[in-house]
PDB file of N, CA and C in Angstrom:
ATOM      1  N   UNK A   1      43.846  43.809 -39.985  1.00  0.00           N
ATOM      2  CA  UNK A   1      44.885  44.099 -39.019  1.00  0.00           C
ATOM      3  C   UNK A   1      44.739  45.536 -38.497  1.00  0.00           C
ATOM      4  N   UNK A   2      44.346  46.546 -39.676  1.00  0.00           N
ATOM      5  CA  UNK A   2      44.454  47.341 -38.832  1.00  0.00           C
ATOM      6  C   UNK A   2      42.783  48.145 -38.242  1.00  0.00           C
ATOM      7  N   UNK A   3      42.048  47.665 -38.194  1.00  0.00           N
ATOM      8  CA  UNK A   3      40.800  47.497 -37.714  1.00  0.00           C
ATOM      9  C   UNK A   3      41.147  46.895 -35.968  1.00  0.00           C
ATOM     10  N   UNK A   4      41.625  45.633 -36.285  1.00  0.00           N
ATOM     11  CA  UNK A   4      42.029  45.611 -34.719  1.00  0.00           C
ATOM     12  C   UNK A   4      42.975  46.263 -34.050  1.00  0.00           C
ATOM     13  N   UNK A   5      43.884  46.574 -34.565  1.00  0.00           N
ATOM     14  CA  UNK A   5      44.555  47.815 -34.280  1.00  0.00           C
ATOM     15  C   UNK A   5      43.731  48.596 -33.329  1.00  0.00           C
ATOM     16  N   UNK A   6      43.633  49.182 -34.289  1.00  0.00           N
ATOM     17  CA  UNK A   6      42.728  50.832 -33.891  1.00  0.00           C
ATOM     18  C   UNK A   6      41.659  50.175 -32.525  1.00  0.00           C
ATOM     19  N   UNK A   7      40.934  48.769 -32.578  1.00  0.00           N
ATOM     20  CA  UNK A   7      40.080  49.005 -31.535  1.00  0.00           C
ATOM     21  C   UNK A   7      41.101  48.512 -30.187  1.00  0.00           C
ATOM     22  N   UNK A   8      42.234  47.646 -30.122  1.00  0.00           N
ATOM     23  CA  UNK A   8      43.272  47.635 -28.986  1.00  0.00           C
ATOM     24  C   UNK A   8      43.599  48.984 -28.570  1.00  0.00           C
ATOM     25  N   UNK A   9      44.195  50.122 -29.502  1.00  0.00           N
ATOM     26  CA  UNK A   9      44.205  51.503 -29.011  1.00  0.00           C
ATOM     27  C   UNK A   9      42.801  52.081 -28.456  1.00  0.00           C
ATOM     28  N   UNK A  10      41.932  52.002 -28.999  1.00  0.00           N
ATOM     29  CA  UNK A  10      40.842  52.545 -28.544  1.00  0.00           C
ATOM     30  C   UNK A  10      40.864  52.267 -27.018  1.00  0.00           C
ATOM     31  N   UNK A  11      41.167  50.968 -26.234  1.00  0.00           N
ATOM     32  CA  UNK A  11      41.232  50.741 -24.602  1.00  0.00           C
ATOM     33  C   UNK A  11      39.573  50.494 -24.430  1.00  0.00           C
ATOM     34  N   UNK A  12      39.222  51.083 -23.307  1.00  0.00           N
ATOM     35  CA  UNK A  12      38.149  50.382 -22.625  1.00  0.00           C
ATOM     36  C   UNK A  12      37.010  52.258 -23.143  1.00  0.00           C
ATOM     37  N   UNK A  13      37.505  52.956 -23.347  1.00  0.00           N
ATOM     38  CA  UNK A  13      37.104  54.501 -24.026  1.00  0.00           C
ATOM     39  C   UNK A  13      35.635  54.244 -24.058  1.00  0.00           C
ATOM     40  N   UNK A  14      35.340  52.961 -25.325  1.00  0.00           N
ATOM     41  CA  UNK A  14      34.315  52.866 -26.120  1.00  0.00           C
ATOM     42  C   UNK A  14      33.567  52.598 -24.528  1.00  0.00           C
ATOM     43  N   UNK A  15      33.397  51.443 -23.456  1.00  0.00           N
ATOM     44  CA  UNK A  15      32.856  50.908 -22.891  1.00  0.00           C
ATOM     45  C   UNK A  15      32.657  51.784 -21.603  1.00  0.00           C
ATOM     46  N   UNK A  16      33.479  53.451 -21.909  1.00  0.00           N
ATOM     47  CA  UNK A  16      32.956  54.658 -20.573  1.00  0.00           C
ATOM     48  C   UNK A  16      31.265  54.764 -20.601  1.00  0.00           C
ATOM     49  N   UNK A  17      31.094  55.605 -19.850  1.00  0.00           N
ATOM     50  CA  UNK A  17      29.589  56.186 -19.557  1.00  0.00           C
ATOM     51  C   UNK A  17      29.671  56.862 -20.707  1.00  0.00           C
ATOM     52  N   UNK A  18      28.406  57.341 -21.558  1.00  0.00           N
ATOM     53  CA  UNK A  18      28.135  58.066 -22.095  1.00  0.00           C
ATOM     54  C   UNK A  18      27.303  59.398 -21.797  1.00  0.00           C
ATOM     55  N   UNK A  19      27.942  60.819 -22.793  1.00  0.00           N
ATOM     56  CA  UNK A  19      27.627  62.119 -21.514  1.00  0.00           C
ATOM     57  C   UNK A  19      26.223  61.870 -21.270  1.00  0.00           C
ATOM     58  N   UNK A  20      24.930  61.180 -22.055  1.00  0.00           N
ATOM     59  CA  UNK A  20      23.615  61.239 -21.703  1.00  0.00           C
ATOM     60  C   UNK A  20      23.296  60.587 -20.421  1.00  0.00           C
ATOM     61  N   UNK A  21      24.174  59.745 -19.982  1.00  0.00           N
ATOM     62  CA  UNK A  21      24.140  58.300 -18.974  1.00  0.00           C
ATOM     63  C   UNK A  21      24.359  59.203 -17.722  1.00  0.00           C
ATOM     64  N   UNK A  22      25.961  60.033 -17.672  1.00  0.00           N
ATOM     65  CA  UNK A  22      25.937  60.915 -16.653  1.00  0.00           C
ATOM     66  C   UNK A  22      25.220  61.771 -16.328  1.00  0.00           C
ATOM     67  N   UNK A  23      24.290  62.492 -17.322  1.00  0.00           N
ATOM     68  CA  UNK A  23      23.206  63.411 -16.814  1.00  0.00           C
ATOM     69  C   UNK A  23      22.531  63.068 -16.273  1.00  0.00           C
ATOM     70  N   UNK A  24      22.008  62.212 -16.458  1.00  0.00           N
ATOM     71  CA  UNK A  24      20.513  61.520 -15.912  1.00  0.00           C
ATOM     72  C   UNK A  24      20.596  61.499 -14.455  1.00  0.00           C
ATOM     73  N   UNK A  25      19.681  61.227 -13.887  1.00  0.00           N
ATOM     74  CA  UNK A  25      19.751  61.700 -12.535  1.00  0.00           C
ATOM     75  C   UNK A  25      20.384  60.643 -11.711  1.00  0.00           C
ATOM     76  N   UNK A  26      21.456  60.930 -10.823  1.00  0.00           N
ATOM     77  CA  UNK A  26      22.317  59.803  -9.986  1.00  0.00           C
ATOM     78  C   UNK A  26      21.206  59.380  -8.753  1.00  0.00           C
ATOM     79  N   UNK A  27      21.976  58.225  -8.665  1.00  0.00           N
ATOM     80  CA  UNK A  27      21.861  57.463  -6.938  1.00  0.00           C
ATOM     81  C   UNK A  27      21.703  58.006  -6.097  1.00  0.00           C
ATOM     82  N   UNK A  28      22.913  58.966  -5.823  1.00  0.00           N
ATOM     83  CA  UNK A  28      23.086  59.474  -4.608  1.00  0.00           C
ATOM     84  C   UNK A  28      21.929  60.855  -4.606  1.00  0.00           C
ATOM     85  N   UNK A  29      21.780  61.255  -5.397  1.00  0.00           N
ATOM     86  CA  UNK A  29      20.721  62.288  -5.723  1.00  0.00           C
ATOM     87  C   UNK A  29      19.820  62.337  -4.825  1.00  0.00           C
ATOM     88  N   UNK A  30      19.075  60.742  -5.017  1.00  0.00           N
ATOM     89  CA  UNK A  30      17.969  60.666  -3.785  1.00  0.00           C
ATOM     90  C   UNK A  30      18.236  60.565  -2.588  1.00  0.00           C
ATOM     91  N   UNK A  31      19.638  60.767  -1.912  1.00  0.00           N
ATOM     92  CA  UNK A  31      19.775  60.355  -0.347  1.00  0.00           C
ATOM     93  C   UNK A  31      18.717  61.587   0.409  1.00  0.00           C
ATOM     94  N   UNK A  32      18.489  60.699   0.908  1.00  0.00           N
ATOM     95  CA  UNK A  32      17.434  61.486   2.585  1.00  0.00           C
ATOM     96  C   UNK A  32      17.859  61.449   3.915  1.00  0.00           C
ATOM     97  N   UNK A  33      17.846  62.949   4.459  1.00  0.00           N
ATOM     98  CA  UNK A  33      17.781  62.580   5.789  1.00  0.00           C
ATOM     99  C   UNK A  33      17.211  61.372   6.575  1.00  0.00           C
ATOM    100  N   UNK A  34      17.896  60.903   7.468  1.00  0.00           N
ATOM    101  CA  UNK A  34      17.077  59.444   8.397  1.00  0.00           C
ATOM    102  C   UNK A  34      17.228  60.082   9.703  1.00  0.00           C
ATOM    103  N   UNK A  35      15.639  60.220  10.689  1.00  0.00           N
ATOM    104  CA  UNK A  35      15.475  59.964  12.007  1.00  0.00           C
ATOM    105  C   UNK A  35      16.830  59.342  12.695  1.00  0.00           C
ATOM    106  N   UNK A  36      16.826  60.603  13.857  1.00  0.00           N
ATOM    107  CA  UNK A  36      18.111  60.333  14.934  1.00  0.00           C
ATOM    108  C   UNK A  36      17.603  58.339  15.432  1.00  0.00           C
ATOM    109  N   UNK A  37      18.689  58.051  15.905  1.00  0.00           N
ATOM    110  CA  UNK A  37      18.587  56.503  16.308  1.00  0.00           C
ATOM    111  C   UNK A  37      17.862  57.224  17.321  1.00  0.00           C
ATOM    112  N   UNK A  38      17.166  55.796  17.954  1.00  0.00           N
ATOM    113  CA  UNK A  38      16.112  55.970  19.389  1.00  0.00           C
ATOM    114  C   UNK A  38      16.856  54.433  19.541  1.00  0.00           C
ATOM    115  N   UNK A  39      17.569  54.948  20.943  1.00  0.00           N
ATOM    116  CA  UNK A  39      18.131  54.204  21.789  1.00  0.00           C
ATOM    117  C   UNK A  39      17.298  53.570  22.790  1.00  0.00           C
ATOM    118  N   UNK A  40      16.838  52.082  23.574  1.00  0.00           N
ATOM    119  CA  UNK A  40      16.063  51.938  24.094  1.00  0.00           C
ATOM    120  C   UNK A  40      16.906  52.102  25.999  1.00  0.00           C
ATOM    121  N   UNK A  41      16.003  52.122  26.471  1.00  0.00           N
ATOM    122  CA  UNK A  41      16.558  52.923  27.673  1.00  0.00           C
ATOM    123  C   UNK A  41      17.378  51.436  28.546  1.00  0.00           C
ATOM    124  N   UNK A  42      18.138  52.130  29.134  1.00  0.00           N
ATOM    125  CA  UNK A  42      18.977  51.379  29.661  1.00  0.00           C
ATOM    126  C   UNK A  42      20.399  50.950  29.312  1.00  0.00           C
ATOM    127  N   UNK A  43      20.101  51.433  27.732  1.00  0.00           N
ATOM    128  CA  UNK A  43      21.324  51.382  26.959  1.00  0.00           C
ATOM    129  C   UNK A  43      22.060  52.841  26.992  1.00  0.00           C
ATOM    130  N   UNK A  44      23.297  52.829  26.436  1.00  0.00           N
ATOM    131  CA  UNK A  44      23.897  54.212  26.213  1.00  0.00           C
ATOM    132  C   UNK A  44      23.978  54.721  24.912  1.00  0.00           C
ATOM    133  N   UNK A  45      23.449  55.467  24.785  1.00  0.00           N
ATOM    134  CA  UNK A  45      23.472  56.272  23.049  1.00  0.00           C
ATOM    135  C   UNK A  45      25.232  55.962  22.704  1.00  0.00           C
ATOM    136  N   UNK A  46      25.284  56.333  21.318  1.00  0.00           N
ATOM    137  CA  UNK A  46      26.190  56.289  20.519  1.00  0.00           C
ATOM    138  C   UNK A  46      26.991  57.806  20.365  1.00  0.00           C
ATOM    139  N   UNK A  47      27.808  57.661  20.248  1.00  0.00           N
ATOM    140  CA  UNK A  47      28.651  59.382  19.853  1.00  0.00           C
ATOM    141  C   UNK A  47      27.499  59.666  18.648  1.00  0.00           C
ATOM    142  N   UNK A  48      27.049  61.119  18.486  1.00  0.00           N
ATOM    143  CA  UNK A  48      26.400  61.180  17.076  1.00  0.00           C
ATOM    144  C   UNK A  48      26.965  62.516  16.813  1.00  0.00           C
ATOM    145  N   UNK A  49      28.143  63.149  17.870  1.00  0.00           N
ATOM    146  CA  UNK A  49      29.036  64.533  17.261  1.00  0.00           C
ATOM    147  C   UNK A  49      29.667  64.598  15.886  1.00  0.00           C
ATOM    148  N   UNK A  50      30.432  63.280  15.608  1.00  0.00           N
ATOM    149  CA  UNK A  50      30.696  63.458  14.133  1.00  0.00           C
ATOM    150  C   UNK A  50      29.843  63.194  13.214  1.00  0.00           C
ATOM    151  N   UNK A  51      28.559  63.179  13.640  1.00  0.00           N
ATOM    152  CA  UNK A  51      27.422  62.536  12.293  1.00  0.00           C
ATOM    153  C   UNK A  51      27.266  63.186  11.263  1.00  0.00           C
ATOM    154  N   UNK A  52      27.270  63.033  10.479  1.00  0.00           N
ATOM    155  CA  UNK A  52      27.138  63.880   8.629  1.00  0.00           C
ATOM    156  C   UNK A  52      25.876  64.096   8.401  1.00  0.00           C
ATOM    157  N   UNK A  53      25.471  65.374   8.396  1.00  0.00           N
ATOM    158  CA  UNK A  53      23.991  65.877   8.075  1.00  0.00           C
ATOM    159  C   UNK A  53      23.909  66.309   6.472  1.00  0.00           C
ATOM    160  N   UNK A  54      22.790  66.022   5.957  1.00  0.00           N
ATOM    161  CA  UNK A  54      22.651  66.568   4.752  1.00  0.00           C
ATOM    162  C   UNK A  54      22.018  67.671   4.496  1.00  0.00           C
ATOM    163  N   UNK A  55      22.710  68.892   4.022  1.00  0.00           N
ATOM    164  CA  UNK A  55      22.430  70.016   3.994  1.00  0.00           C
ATOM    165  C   UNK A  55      20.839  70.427   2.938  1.00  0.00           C
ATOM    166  N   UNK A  56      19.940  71.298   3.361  1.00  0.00           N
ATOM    167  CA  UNK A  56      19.018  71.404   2.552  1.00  0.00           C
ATOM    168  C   UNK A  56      19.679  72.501   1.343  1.00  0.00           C
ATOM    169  N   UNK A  57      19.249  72.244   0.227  1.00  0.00           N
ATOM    170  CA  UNK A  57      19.723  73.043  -0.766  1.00  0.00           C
ATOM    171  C   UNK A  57      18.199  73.549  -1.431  1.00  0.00           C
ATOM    172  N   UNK A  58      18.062  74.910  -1.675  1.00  0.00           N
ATOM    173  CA  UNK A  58      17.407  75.914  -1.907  1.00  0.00           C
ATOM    174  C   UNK A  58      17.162  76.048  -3.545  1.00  0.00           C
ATOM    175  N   UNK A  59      18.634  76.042  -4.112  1.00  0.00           N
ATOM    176  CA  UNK A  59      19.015  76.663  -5.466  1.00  0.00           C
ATOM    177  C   UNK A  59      19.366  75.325  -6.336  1.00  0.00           C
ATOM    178  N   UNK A  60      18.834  74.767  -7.612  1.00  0.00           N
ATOM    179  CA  UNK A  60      19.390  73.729  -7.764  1.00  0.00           C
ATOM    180  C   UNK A  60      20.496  74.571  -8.824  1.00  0.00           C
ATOM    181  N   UNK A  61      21.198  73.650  -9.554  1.00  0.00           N
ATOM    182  CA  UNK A  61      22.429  74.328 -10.443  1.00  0.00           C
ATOM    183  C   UNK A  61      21.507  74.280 -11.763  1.00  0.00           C
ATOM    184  N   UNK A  62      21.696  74.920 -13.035  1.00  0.00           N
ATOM    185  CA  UNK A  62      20.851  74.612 -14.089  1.00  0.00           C
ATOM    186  C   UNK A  62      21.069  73.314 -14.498  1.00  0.00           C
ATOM    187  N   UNK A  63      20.235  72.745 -15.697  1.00  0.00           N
ATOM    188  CA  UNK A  63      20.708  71.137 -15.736  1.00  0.00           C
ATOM    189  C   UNK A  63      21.978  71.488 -17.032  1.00  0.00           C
ATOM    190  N   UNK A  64      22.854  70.134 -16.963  1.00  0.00           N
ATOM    191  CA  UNK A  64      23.833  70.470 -18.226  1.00  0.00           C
ATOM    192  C   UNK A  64      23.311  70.146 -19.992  1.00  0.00           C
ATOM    193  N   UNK A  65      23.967  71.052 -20.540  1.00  0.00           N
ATOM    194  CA  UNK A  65      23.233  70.635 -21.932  1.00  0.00           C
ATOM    195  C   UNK A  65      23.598  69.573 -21.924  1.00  0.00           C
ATOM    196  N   UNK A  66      23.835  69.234 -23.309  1.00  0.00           N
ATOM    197  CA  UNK A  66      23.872  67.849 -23.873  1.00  0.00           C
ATOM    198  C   UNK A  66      24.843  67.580 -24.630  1.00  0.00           C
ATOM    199  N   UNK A  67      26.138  68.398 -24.520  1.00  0.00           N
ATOM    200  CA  UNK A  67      27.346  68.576 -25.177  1.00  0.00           C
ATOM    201  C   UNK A  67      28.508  68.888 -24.090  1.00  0.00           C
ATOM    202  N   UNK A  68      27.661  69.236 -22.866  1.00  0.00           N
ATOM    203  CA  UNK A  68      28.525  69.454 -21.471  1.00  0.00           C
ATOM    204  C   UNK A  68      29.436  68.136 -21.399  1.00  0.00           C
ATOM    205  N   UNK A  69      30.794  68.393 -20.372  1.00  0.00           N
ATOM    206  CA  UNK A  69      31.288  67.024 -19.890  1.00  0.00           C
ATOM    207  C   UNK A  69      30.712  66.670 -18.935  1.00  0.00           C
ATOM    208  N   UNK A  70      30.921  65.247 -18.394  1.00  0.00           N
ATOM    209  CA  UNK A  70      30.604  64.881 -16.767  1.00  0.00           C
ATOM    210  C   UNK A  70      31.241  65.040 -16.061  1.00  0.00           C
ATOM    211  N   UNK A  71      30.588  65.490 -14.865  1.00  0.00           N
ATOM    212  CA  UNK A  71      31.501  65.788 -13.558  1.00  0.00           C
ATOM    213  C   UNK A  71      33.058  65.082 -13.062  1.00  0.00           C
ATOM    214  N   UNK A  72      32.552  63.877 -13.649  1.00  0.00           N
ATOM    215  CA  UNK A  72      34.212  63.267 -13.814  1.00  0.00           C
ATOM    216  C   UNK A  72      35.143  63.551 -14.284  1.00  0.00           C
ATOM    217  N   UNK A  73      34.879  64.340 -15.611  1.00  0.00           N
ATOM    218  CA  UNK A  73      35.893  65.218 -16.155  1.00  0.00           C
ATOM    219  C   UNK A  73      36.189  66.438 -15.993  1.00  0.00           C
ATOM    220  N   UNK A  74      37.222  66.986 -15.074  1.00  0.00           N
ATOM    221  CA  UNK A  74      37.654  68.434 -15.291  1.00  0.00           C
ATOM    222  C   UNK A  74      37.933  68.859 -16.420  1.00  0.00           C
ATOM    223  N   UNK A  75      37.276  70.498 -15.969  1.00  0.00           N
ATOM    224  CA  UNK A  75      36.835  71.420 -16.664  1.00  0.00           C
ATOM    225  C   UNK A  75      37.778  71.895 -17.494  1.00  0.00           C
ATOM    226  N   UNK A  76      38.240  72.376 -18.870  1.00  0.00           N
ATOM    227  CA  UNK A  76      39.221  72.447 -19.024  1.00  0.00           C
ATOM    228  C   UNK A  76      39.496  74.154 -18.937  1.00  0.00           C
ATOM    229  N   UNK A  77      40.441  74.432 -19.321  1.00  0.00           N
ATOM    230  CA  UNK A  77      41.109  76.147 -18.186  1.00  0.00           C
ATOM    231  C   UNK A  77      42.430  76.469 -18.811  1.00  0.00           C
ATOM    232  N   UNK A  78      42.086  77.497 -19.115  1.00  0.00           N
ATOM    233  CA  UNK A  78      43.547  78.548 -19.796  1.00  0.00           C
ATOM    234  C   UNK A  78      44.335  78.824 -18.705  1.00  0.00           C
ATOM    235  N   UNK A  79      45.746  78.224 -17.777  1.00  0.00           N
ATOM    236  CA  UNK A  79      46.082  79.322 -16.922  1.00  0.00           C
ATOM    237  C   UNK A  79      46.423  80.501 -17.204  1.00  0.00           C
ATOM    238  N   UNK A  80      46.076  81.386 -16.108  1.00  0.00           N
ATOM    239  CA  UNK A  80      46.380  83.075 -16.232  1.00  0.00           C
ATOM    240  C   UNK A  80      48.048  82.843 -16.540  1.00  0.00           C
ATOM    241  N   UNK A  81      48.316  84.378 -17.491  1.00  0.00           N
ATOM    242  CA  UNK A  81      49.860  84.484 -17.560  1.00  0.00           C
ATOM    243  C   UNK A  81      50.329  84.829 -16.529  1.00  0.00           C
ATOM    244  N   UNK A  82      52.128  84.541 -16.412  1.00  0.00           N
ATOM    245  CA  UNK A  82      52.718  85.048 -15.095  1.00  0.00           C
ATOM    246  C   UNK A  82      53.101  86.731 -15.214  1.00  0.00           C
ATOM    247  N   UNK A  83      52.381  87.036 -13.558  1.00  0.00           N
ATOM    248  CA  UNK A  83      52.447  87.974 -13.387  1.00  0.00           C
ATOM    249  C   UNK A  83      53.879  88.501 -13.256  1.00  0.00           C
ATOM    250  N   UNK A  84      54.033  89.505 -14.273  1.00  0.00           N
ATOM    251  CA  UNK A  84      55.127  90.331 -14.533  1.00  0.00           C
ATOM    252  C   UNK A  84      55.761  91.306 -13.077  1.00  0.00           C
ATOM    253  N   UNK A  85      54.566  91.654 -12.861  1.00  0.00           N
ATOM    254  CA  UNK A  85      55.483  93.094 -11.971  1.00  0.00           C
ATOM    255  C   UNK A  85      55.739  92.093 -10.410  1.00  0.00           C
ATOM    256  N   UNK A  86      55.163  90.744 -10.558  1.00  0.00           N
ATOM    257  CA  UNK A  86      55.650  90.178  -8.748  1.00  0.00           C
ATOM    258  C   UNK A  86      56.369  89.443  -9.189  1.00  0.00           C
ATOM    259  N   UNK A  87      57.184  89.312 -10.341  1.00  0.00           N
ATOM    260  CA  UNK A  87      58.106  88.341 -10.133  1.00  0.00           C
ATOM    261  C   UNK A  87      59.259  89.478 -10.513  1.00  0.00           C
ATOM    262  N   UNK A  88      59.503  90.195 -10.460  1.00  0.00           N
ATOM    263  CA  UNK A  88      60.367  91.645 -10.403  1.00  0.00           C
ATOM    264  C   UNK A  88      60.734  92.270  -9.079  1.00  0.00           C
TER     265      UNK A  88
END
């Protein structure tokens, strides 16, 4: 009884990503720029002002150890104390 217990509390926890799973390199990782459309003539191009470009990046970030969280999880953070002399 209380074996099943404990794994009903446990929830779906056990069946998350694991932090090694999130490191590994994502999907979206590989997106590539794609060639502007080539419209054939006679037709009218498409709006392409709001189009989403993918920025080239220079610097990668270091990789995370192996005790890091995943990006899914915020970071956790002491807030600063309240400032004394502006609330005076």
């Amino acid at each position: 009884m209380l074996v099943a217990a404990a794994t009903l509390m446990s929830g779906c926890h056990m069946f998350g990503k694991s932090k090694s799973e999130c490191h590994s390199p994502q999907e979206y990782q590989r997106a590539v720029q794609v060639a502007p459309l080539k419209v054939p003539s006679g037709l009218d191009s498409p709006n392409t002002q709001g189009a989403l470009v993918i920025p080239a990046v220079d610097l990668a970030p270091p990789p995370p150890g192996p005790k890091d969280a995943c990006l899914d999880n915020p970071p956790r953070y002491k807030p600063a104390p309240p400032n004394k002399a502006a609330s005076g």
